[in-house]
Every structure is written in C-alpha cells, then in structure tokens.
PDB file of N, CA and C in Angstrom:
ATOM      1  N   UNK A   1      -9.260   1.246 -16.200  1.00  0.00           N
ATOM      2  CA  UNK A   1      -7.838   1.121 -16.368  1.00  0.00           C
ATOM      3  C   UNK A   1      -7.098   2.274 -15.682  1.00  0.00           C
ATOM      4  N   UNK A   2      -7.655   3.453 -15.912  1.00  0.00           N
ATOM      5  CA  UNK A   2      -7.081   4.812 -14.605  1.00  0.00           C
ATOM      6  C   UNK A   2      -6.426   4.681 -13.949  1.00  0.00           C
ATOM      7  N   UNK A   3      -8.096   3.947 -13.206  1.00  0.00           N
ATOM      8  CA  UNK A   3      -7.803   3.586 -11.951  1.00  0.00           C
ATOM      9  C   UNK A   3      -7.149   2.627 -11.286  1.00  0.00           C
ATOM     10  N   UNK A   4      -6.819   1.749 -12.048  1.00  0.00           N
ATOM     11  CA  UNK A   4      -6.237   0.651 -11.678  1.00  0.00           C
ATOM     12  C   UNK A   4      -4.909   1.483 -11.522  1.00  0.00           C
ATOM     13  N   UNK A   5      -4.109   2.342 -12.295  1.00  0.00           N
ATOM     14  CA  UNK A   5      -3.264   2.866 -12.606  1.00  0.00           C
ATOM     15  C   UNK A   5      -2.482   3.747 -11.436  1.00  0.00           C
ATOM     16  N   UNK A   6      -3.609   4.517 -11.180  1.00  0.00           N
ATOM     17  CA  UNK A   6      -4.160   5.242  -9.888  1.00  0.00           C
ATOM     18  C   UNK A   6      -3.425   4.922  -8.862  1.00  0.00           C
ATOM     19  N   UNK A   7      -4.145   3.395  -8.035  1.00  0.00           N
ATOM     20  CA  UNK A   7      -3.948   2.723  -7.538  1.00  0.00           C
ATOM     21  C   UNK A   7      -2.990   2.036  -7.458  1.00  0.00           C
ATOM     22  N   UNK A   8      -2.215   1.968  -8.545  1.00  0.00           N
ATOM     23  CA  UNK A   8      -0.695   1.036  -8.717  1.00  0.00           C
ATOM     24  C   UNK A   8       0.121   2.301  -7.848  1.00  0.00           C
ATOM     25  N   UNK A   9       0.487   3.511  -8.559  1.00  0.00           N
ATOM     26  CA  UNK A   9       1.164   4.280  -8.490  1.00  0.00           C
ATOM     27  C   UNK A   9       0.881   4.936  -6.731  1.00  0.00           C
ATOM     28  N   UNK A  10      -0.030   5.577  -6.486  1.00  0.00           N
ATOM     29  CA  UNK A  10      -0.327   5.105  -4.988  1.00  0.00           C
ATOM     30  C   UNK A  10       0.315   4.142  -3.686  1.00  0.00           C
ATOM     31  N   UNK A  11       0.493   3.175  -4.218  1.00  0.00           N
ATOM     32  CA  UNK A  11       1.197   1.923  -3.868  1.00  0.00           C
ATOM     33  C   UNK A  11       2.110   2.421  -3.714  1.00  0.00           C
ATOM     34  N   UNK A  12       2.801   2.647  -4.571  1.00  0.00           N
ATOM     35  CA  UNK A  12       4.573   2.757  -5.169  1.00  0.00           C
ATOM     36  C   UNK A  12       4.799   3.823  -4.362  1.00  0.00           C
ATOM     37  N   UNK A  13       4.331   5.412  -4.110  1.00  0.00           N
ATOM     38  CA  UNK A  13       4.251   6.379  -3.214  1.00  0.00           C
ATOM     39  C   UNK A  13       4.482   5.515  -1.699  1.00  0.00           C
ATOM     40  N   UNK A  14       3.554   4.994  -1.264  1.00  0.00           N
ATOM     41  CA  UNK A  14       3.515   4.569  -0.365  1.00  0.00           C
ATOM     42  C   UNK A  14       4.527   3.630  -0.144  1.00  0.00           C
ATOM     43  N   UNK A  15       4.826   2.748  -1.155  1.00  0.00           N
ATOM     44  CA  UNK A  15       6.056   1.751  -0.697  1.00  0.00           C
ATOM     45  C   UNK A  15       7.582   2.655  -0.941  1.00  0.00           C
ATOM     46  N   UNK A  16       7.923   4.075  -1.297  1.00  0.00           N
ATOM     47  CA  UNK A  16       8.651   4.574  -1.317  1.00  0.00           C
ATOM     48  C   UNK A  16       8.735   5.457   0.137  1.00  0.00           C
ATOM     49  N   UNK A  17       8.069   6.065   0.515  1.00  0.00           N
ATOM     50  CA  UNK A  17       7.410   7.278   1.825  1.00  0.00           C
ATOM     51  C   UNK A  17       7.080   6.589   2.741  1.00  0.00           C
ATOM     52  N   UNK A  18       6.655   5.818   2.651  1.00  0.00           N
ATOM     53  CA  UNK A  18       5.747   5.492   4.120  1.00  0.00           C
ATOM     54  C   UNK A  18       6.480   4.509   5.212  1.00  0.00           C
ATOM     55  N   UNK A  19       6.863   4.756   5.966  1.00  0.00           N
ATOM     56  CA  UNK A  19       7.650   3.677   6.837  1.00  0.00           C
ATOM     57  C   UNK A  19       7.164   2.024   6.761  1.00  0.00           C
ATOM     58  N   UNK A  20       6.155   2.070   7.199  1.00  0.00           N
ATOM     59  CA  UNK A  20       5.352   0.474   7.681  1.00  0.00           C
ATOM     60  C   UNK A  20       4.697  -0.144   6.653  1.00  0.00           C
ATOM     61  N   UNK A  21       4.495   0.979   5.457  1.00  0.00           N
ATOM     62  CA  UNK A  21       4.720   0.453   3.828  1.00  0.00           C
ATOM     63  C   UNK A  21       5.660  -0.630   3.581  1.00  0.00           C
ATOM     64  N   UNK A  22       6.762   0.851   4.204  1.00  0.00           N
ATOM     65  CA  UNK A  22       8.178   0.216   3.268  1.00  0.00           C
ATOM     66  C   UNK A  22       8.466  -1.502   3.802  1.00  0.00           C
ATOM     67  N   UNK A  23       8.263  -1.343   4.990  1.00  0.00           N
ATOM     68  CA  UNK A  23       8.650  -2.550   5.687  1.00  0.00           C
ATOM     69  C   UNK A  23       7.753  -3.524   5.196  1.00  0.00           C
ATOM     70  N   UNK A  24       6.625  -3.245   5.096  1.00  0.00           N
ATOM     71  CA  UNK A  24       5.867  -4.526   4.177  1.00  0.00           C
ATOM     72  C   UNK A  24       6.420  -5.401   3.396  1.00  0.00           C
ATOM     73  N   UNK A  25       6.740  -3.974   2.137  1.00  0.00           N
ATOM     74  CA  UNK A  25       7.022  -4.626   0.851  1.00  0.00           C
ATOM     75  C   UNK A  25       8.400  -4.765   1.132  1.00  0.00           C
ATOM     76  N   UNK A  26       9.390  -4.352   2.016  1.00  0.00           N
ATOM     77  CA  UNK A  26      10.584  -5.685   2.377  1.00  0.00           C
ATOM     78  C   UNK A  26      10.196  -6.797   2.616  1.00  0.00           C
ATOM     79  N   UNK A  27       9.318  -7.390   3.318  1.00  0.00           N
ATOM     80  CA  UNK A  27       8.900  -8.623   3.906  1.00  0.00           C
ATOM     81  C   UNK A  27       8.126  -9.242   2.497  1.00  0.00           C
ATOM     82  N   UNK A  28       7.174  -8.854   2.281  1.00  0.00           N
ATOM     83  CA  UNK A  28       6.976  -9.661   0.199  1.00  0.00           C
ATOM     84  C   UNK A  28       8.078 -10.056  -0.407  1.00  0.00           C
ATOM     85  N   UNK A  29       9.073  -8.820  -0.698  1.00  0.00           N
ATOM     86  CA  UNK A  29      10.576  -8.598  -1.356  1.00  0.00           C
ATOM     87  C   UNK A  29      11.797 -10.098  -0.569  1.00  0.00           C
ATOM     88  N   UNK A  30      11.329 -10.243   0.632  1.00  0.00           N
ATOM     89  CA  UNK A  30      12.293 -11.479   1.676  1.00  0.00           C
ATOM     90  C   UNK A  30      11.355 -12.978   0.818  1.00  0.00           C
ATOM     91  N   UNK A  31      10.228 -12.562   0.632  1.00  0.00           N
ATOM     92  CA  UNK A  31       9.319 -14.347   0.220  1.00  0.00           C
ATOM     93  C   UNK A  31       9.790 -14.499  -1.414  1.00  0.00           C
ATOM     94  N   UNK A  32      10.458 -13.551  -1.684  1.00  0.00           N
ATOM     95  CA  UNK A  32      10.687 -14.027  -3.382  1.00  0.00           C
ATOM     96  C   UNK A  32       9.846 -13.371  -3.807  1.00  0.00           C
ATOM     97  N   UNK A  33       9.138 -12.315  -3.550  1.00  0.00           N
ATOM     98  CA  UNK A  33       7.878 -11.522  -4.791  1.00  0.00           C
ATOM     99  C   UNK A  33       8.389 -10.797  -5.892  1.00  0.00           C
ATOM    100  N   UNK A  34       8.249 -10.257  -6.770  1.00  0.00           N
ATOM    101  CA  UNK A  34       8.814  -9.904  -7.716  1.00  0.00           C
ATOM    102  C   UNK A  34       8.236  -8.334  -7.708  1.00  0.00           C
ATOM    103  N   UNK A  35       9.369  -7.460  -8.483  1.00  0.00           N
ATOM    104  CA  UNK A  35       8.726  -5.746  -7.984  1.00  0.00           C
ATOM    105  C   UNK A  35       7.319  -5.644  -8.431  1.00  0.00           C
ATOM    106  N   UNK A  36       6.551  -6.281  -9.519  1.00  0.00           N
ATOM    107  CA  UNK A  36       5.259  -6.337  -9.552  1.00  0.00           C
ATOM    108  C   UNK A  36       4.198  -6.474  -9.126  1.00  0.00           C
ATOM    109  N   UNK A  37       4.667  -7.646  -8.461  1.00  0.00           N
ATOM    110  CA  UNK A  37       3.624  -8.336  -7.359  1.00  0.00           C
ATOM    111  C   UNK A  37       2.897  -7.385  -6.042  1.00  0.00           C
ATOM    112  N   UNK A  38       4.806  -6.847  -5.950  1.00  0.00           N
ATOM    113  CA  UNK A  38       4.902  -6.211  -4.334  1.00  0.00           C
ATOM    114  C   UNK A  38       4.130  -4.600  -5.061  1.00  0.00           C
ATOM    115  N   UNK A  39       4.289  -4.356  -6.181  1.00  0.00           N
ATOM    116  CA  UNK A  39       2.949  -2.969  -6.448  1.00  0.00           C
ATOM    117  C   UNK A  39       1.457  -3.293  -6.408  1.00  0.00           C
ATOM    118  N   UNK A  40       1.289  -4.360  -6.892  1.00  0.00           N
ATOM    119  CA  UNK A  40      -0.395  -4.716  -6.700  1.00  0.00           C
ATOM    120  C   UNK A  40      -0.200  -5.061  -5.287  1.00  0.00           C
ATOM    121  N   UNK A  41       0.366  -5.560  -4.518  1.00  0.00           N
ATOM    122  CA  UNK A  41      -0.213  -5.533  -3.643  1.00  0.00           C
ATOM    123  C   UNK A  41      -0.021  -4.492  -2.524  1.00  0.00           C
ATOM    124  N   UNK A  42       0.925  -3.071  -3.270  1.00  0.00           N
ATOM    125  CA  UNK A  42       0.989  -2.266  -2.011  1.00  0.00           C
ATOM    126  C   UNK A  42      -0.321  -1.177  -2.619  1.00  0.00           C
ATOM    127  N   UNK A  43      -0.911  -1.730  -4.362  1.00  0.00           N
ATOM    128  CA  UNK A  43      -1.596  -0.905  -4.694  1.00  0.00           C
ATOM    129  C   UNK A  43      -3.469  -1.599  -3.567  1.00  0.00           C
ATOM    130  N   UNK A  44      -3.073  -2.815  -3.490  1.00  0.00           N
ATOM    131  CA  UNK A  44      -4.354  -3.024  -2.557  1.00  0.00           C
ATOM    132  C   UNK A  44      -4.695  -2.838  -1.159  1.00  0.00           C
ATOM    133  N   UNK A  45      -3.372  -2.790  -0.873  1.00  0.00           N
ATOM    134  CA  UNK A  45      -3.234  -1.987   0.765  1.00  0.00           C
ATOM    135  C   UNK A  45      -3.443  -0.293   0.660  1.00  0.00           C
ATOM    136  N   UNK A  46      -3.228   0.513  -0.342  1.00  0.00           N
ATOM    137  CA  UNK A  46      -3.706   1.384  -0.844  1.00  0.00           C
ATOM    138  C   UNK A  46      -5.339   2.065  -0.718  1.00  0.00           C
ATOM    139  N   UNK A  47      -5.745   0.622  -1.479  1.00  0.00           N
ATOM    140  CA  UNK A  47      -7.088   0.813  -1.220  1.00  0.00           C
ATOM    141  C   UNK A  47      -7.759   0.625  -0.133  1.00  0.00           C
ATOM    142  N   UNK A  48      -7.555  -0.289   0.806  1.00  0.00           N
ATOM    143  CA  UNK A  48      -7.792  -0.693   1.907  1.00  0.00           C
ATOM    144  C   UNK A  48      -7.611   0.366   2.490  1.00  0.00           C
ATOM    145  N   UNK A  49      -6.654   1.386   2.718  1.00  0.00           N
ATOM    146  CA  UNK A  49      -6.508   2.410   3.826  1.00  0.00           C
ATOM    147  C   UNK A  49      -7.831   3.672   3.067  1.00  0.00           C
ATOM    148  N   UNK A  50      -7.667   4.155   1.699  1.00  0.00           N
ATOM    149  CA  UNK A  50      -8.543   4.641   1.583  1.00  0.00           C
ATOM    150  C   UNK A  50     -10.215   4.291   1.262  1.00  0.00           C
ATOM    151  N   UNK A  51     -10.211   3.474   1.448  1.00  0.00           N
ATOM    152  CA  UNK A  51     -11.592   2.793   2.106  1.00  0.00           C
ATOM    153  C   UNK A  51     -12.042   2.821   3.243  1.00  0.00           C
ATOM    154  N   UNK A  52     -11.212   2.796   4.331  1.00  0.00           N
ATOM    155  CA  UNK A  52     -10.375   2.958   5.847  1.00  0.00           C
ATOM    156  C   UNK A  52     -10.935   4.026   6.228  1.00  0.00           C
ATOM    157  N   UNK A  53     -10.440   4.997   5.642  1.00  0.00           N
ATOM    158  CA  UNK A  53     -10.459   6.781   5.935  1.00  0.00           C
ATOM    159  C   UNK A  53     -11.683   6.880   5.676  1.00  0.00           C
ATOM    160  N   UNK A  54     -12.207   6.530   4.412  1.00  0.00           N
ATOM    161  CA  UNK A  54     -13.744   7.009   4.274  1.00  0.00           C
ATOM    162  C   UNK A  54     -14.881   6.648   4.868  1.00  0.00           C
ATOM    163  N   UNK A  55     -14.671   5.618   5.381  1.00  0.00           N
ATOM    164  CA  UNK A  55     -15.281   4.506   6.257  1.00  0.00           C
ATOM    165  C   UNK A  55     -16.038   5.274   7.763  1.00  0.00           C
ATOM    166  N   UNK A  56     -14.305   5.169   7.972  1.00  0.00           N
ATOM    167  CA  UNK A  56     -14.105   5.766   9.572  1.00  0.00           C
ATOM    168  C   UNK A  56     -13.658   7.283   9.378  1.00  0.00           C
ATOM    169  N   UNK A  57     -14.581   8.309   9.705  1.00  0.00           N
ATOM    170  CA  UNK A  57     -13.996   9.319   9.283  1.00  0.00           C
ATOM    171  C   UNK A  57     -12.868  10.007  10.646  1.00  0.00           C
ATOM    172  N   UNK A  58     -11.384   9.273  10.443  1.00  0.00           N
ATOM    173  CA  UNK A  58     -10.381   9.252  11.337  1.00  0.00           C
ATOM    174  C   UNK A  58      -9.276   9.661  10.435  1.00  0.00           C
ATOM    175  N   UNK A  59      -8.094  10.285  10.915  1.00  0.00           N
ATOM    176  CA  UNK A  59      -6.800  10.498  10.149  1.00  0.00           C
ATOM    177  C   UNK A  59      -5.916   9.134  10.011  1.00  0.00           C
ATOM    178  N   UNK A  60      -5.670   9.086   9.183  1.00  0.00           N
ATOM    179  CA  UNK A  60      -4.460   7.475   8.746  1.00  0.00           C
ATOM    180  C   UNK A  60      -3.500   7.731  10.339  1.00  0.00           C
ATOM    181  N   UNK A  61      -3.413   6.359  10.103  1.00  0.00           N
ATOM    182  CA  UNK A  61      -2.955   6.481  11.645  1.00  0.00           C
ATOM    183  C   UNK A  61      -2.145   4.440  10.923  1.00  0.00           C
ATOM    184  N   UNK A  62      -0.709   4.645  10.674  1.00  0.00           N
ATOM    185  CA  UNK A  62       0.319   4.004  10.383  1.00  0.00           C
ATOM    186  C   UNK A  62      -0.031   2.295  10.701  1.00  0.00           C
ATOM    187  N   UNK A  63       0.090   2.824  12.415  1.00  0.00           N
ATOM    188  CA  UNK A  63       0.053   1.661  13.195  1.00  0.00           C
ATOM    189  C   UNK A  63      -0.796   1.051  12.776  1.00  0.00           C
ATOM    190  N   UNK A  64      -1.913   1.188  12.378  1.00  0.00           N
ATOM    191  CA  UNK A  64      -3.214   0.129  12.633  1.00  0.00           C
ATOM    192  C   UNK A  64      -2.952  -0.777  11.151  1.00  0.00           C
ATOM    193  N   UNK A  65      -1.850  -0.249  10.258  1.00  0.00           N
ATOM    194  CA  UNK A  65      -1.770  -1.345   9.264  1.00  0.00           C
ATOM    195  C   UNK A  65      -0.953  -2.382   8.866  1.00  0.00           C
ATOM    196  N   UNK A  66       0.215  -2.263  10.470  1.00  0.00           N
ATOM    197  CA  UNK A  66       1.058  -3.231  10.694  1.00  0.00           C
ATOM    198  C   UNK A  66       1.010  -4.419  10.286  1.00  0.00           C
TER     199      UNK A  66
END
C-alpha cells in the first residue's frame, strides 16, 4: 500500500513539474478522465520511467516519453 502511495504521489510531482507529463495528463484531462484516473496513470508512467533508468543505466531524458 506505500508503495502504491509512493507511486501515486510521484505521478502527481510529475504531472505538476514535468513539461511532457503535464501535457499528457492534459490530453487524458481532453478524453473526459477524471483527476484520479489521470494519477494512476501518471503514477504508471512513473514507474515505467523508473524502471527505464534502472534498466538502461542513462539520465531521464523527457523526449523519449512523448
């Protein structure tokens, strides 16, 4: 549950800060998503990048999550 928590809030950082975040979760926010939705799913793009990083040991690099 933390982590799930973790991971929500993460999201929310990111859909607040992050440029190509933000623009995401405008484009969810344009289909009708609801502010919930658009946190799980900026909390799974979240994970995806830090999965990303650990993966590939490279610096976050914006573009590639257009």
């Amino acid at each position: 549950m933390a982590l799930r928590r973790a991971l929500v809030d993460l999201g929310v950082g990111l859909w607040l800060c992050d440029a190509s975040s933000r623009m995401y979760a405008v484009s969810l926010k344009a289909r009708g998503k609801k502010g919930g939705v658009i946190a799980c799913a900026m909390a799974h793009r979240a994970a995806r990048i830090a999965y990303a990083m650990v993966r590939d040991p490279a610096p976050y690099n914006p573009t590639r999550w257009q």
